[in-house]
N, C-alpha and C. Protein backbone atom coordinates (compact mmCIF):
# COMPACT_ATOMS: atom_id res chain seq x y z
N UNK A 1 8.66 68.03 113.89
CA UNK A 1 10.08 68.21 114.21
C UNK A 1 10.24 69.55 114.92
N UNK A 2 10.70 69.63 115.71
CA UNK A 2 11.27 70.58 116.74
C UNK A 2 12.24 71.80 116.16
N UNK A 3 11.86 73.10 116.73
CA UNK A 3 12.75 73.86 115.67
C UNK A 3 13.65 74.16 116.54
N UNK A 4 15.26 74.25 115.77
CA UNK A 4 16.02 74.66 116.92
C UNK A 4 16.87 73.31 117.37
N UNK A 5 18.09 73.42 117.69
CA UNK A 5 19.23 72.13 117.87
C UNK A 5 19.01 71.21 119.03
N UNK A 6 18.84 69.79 119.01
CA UNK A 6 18.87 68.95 119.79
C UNK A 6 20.06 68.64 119.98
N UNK A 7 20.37 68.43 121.59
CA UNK A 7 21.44 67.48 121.87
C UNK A 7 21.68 66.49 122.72
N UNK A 8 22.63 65.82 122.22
CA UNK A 8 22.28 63.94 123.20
C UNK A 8 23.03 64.05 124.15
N UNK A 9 23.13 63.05 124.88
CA UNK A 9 24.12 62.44 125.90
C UNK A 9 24.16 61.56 125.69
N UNK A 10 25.15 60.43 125.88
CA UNK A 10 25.16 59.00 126.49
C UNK A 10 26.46 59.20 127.65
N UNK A 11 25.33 58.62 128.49
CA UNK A 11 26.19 58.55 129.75
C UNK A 11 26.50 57.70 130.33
N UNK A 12 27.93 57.43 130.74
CA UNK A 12 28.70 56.86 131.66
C UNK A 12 28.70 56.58 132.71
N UNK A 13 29.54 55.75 133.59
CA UNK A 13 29.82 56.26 135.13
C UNK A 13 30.95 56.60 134.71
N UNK A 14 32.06 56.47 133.40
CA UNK A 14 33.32 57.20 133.37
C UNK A 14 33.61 58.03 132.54
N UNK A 15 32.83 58.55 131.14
CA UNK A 15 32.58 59.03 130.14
C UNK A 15 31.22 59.38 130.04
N UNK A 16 31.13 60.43 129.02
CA UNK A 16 29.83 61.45 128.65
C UNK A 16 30.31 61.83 127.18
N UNK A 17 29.37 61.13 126.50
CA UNK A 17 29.46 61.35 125.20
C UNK A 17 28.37 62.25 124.69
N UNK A 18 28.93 63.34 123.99
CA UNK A 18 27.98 64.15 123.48
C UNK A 18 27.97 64.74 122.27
N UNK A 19 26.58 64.93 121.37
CA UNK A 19 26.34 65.46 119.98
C UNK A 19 25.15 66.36 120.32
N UNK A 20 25.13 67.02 119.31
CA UNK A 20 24.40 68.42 118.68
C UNK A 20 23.90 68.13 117.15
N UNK A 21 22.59 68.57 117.19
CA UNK A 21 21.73 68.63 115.52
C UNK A 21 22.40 70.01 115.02
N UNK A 22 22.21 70.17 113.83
CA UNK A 22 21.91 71.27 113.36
C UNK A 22 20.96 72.06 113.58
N UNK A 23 20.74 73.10 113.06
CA UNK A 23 19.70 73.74 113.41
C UNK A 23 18.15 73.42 113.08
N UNK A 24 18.11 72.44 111.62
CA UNK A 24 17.16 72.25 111.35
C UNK A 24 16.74 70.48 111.80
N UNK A 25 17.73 70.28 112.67
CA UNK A 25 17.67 68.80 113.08
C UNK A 25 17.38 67.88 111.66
N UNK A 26 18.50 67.83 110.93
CA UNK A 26 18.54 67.09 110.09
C UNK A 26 19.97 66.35 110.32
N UNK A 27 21.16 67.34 110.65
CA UNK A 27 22.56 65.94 111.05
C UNK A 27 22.69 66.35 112.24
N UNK A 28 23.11 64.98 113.00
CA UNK A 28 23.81 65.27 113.71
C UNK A 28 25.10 64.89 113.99
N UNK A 29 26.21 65.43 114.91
CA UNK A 29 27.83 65.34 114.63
C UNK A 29 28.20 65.50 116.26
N UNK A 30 29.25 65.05 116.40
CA UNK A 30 29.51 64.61 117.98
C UNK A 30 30.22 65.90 118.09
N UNK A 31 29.78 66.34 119.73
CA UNK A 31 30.67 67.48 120.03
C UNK A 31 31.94 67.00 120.95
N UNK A 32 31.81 65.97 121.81
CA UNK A 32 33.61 65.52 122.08
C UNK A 32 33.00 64.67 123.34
N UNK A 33 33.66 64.20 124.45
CA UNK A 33 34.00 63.17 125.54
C UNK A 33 34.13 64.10 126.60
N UNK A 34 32.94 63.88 127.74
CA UNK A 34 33.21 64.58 129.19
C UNK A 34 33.57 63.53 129.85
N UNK A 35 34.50 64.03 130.99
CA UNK A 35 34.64 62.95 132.42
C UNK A 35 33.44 62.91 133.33
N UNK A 36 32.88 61.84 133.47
CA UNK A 36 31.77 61.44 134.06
C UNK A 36 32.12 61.80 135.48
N UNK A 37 33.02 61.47 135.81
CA UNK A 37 33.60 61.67 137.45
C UNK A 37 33.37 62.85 138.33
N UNK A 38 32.98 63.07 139.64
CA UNK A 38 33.02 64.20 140.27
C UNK A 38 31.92 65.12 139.21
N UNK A 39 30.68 65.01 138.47
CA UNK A 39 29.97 66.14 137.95
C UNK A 39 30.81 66.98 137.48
N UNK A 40 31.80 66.52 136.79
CA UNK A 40 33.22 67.40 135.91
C UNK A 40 32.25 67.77 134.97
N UNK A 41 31.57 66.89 134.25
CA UNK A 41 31.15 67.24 132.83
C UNK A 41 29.68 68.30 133.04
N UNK A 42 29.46 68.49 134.11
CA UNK A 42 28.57 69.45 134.03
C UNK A 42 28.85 70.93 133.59
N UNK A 43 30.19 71.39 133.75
CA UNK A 43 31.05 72.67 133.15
C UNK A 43 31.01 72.30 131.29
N UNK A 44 30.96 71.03 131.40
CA UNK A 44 31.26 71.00 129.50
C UNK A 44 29.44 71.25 129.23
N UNK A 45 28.21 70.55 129.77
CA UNK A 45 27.68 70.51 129.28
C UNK A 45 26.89 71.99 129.31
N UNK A 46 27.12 73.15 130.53
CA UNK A 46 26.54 74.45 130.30
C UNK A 46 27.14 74.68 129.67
N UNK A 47 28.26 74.63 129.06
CA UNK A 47 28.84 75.18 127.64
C UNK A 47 28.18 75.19 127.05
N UNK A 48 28.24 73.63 126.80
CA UNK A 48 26.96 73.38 125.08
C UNK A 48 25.65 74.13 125.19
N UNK A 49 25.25 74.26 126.23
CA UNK A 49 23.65 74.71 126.44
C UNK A 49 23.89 76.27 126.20
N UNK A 50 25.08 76.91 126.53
CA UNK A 50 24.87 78.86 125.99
C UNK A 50 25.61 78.36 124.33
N UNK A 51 26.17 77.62 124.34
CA UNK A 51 26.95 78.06 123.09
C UNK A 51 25.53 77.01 121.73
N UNK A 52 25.02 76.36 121.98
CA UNK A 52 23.87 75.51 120.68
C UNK A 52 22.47 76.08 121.06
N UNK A 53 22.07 75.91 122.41
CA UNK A 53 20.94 76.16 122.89
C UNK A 53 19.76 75.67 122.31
N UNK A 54 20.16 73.90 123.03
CA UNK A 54 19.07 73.13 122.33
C UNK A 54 17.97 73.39 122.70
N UNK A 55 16.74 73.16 122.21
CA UNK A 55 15.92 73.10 122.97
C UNK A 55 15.29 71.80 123.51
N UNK A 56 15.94 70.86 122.79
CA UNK A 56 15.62 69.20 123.46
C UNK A 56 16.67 68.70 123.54
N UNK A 57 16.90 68.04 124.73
CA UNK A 57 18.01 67.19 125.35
C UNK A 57 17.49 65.25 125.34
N UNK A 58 17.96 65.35 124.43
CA UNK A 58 18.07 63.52 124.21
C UNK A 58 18.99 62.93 124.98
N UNK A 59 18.63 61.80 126.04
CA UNK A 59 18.99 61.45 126.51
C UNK A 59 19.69 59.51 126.67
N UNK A 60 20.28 59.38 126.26
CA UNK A 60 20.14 57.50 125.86
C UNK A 60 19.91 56.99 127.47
N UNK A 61 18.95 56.10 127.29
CA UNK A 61 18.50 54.78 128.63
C UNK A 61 19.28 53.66 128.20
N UNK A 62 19.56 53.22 128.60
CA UNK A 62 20.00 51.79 128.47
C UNK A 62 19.07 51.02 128.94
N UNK A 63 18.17 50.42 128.32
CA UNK A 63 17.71 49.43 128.79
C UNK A 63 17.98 47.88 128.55
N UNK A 64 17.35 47.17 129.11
CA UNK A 64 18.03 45.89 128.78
C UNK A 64 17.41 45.02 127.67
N UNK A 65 18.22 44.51 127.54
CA UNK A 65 17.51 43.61 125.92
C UNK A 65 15.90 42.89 126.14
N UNK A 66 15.84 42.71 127.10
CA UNK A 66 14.56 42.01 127.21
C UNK A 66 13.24 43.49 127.59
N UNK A 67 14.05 44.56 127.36
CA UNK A 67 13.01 45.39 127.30
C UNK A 67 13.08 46.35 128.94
N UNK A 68 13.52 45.93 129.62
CA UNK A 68 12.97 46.38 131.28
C UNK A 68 14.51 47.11 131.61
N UNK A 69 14.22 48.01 132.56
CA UNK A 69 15.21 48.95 133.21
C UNK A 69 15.97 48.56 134.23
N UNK A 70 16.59 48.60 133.59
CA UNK A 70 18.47 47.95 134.07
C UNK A 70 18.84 49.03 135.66
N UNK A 71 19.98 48.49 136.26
CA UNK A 71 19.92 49.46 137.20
C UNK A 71 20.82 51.25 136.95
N UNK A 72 21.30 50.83 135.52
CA UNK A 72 22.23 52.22 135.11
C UNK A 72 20.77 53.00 134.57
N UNK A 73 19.67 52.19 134.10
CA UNK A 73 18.43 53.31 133.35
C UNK A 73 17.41 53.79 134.68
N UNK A 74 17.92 53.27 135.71
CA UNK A 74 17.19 54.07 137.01
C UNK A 74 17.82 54.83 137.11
N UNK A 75 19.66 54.62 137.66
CA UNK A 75 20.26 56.08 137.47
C UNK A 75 20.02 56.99 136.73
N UNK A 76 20.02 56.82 135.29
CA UNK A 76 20.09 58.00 134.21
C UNK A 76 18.43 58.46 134.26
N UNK A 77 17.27 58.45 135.02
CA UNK A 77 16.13 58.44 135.05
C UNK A 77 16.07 59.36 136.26
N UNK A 78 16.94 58.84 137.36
CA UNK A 78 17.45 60.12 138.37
C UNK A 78 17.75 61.16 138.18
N UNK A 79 19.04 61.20 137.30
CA UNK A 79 19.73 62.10 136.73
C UNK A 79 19.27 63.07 135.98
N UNK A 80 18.08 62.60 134.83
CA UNK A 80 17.15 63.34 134.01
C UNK A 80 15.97 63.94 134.90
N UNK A 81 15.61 63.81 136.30
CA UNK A 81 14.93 64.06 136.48
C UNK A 81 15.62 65.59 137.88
N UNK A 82 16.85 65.17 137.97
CA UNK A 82 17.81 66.40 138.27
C UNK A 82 17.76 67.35 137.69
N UNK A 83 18.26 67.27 136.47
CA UNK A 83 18.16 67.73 135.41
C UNK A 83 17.29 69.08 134.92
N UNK A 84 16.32 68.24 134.74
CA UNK A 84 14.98 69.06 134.56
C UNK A 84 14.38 70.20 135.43
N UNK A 85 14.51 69.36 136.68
CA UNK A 85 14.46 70.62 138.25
C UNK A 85 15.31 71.75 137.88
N UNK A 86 17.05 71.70 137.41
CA UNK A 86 17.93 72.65 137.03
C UNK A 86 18.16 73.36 136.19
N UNK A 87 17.45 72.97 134.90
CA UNK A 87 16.73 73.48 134.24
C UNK A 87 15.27 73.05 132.94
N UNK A 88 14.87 73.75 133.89
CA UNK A 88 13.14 73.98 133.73
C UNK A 88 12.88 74.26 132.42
N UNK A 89 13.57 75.41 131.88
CA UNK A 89 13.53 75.81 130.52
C UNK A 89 13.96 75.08 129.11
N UNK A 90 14.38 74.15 129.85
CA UNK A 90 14.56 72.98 128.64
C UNK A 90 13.46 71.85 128.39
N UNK A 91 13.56 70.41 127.70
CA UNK A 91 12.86 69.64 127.47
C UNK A 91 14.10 68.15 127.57
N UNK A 92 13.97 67.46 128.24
CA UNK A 92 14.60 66.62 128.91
C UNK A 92 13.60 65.55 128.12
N UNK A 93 14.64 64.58 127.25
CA UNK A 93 14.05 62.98 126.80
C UNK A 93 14.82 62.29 126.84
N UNK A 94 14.53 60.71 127.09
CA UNK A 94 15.31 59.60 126.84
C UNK A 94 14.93 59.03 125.78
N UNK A 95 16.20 58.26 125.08
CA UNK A 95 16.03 57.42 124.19
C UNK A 95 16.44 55.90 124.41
N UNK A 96 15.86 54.93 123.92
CA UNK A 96 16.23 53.62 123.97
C UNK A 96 17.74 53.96 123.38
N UNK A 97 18.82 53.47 124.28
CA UNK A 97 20.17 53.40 123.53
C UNK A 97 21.10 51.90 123.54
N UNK A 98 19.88 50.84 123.60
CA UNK A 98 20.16 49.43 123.82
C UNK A 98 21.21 49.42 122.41
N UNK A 99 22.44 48.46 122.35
CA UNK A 99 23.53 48.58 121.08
C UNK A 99 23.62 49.72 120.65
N UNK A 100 23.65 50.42 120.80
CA UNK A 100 24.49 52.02 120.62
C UNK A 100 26.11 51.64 120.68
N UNK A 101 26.73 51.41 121.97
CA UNK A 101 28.08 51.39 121.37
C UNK A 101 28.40 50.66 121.04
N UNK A 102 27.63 49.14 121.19
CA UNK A 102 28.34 47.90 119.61
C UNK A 102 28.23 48.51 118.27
N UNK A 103 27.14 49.23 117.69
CA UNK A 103 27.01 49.73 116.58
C UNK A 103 28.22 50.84 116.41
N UNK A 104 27.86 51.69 117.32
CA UNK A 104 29.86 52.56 117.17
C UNK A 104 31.08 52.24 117.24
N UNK A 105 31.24 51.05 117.80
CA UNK A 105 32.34 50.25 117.77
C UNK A 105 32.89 49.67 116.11
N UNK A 106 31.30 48.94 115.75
CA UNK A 106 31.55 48.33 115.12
C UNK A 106 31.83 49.17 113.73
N UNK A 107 31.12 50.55 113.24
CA UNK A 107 31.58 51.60 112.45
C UNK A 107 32.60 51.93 112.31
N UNK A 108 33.47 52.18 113.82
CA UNK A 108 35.00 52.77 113.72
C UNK A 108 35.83 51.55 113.56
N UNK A 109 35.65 50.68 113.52
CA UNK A 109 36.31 49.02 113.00
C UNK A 109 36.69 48.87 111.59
N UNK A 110 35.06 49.33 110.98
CA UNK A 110 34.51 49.23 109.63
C UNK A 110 35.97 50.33 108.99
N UNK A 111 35.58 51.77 109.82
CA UNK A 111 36.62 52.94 108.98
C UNK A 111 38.13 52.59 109.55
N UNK A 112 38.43 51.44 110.14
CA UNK A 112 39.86 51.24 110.30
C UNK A 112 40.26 52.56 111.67
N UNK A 113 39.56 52.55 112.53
CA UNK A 113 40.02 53.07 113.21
C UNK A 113 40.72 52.58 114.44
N UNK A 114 41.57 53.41 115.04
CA UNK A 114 43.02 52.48 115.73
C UNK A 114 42.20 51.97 117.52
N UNK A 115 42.48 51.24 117.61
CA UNK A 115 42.06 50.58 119.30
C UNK A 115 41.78 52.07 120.13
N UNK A 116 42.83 52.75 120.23
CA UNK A 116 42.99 54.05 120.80
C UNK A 116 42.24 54.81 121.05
N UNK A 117 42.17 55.12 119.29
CA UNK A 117 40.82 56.49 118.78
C UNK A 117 39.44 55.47 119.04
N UNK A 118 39.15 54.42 119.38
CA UNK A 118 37.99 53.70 119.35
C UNK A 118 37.84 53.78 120.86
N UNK A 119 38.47 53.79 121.45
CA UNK A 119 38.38 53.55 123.24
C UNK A 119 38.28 55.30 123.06
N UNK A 120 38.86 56.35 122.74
CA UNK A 120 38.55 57.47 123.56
C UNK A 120 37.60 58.48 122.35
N UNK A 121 36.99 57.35 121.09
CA UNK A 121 35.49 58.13 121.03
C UNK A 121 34.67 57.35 120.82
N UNK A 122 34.18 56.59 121.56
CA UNK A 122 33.15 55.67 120.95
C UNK A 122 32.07 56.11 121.64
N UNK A 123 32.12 56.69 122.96
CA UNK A 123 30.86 57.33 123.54
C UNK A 123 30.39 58.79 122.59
N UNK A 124 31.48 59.53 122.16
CA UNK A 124 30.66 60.26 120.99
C UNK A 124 30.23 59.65 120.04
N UNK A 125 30.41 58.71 119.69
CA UNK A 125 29.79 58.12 118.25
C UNK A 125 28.55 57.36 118.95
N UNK A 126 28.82 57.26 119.91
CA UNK A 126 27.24 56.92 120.49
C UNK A 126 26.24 57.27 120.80
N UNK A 127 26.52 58.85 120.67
CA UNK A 127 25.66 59.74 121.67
C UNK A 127 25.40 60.64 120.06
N UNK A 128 26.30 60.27 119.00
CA UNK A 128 25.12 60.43 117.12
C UNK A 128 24.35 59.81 117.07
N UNK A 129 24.75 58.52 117.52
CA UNK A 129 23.81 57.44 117.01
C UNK A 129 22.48 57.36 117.48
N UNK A 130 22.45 57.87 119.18
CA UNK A 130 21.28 58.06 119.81
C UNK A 130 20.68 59.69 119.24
N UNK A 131 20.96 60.49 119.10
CA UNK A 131 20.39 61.80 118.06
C UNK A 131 20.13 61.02 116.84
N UNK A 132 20.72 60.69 116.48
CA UNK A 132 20.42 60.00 115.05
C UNK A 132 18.71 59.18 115.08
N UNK A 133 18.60 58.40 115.70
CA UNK A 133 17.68 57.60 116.05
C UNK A 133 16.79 58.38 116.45
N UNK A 134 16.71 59.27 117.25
CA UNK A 134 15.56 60.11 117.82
C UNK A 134 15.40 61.03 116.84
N UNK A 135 16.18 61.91 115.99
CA UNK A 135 15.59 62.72 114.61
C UNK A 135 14.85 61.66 114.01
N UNK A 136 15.27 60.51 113.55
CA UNK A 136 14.80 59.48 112.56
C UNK A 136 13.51 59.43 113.32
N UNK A 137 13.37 58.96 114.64
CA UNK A 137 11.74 58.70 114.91
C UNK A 137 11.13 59.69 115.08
N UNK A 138 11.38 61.06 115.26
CA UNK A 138 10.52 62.24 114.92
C UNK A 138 10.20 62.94 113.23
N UNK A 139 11.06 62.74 112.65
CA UNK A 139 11.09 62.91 111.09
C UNK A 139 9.52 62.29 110.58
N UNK A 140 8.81 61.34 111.39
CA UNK A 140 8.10 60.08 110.27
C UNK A 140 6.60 61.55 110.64
């Protein structure tokens, strides 16, 4: 396990959902919803990077159920590989994030949460779920 805070993305073409570990990468907890649009969310995400200073950036792929790369997991494969060029000093990963937001959907359903609050956080609860999953497969 990696010392020092991981943080996810799941990305959009209209939303950017994002979480942060703790320090000892044991929870993780959503830090809020960027606008995917115009590289807006690139101002939110150097935030996170001076203010947590992960040292691994989890990234969700979407791939497709039958296993193979969809045309949004070439984008986000672009994007990560932007990324990385911009900064070097990090560690750039993807994660399988195939049902990620049926599973967050279906949680904030479970806790009675309103249509509303489900449409404007379900990409953070997606972007735990993908930290979640990647602590869990580094933990073993």
């Amino acid at each position: 396990m990696p010392n020092g805070r991981i943080l996810a993305l799941d990305i959009g073409t209209v939303r950017i959902g994002a979480a942060v570990s703790d320090s000892l990468g044991v929870i993780a907890q959503g830090l809020g919803v960027w606008k995917a649009e115009n590289d807006e969310w690139r101002r939110d995400f150097d935030e996170a990077l001076a203010k947590y200073d992960p040292k691994i950036i989890v990234v969700g792929l979407p791939v497709r159920t039958d296993g193979k790369a969809s045309e949004a997991a070439e984008r986000i494969n672009a994007l990560v590989g932007e990324l990385r060029a911009e900064y070097p000093e990090r560690e750039f990963v993807t994660q399988d994030e195939r049902f990620t937001t049926v599973i967050a959907q279906r949680a904030m359903i479970q806790a009675d949460t309103s249509r509303r609050k489900r449409r404007k956080n379900v990409d953070k609860v997606a972007a735990v779920i993908i930290l979640e999953d990647w602590l869990e497969s580094h933990r073993r």
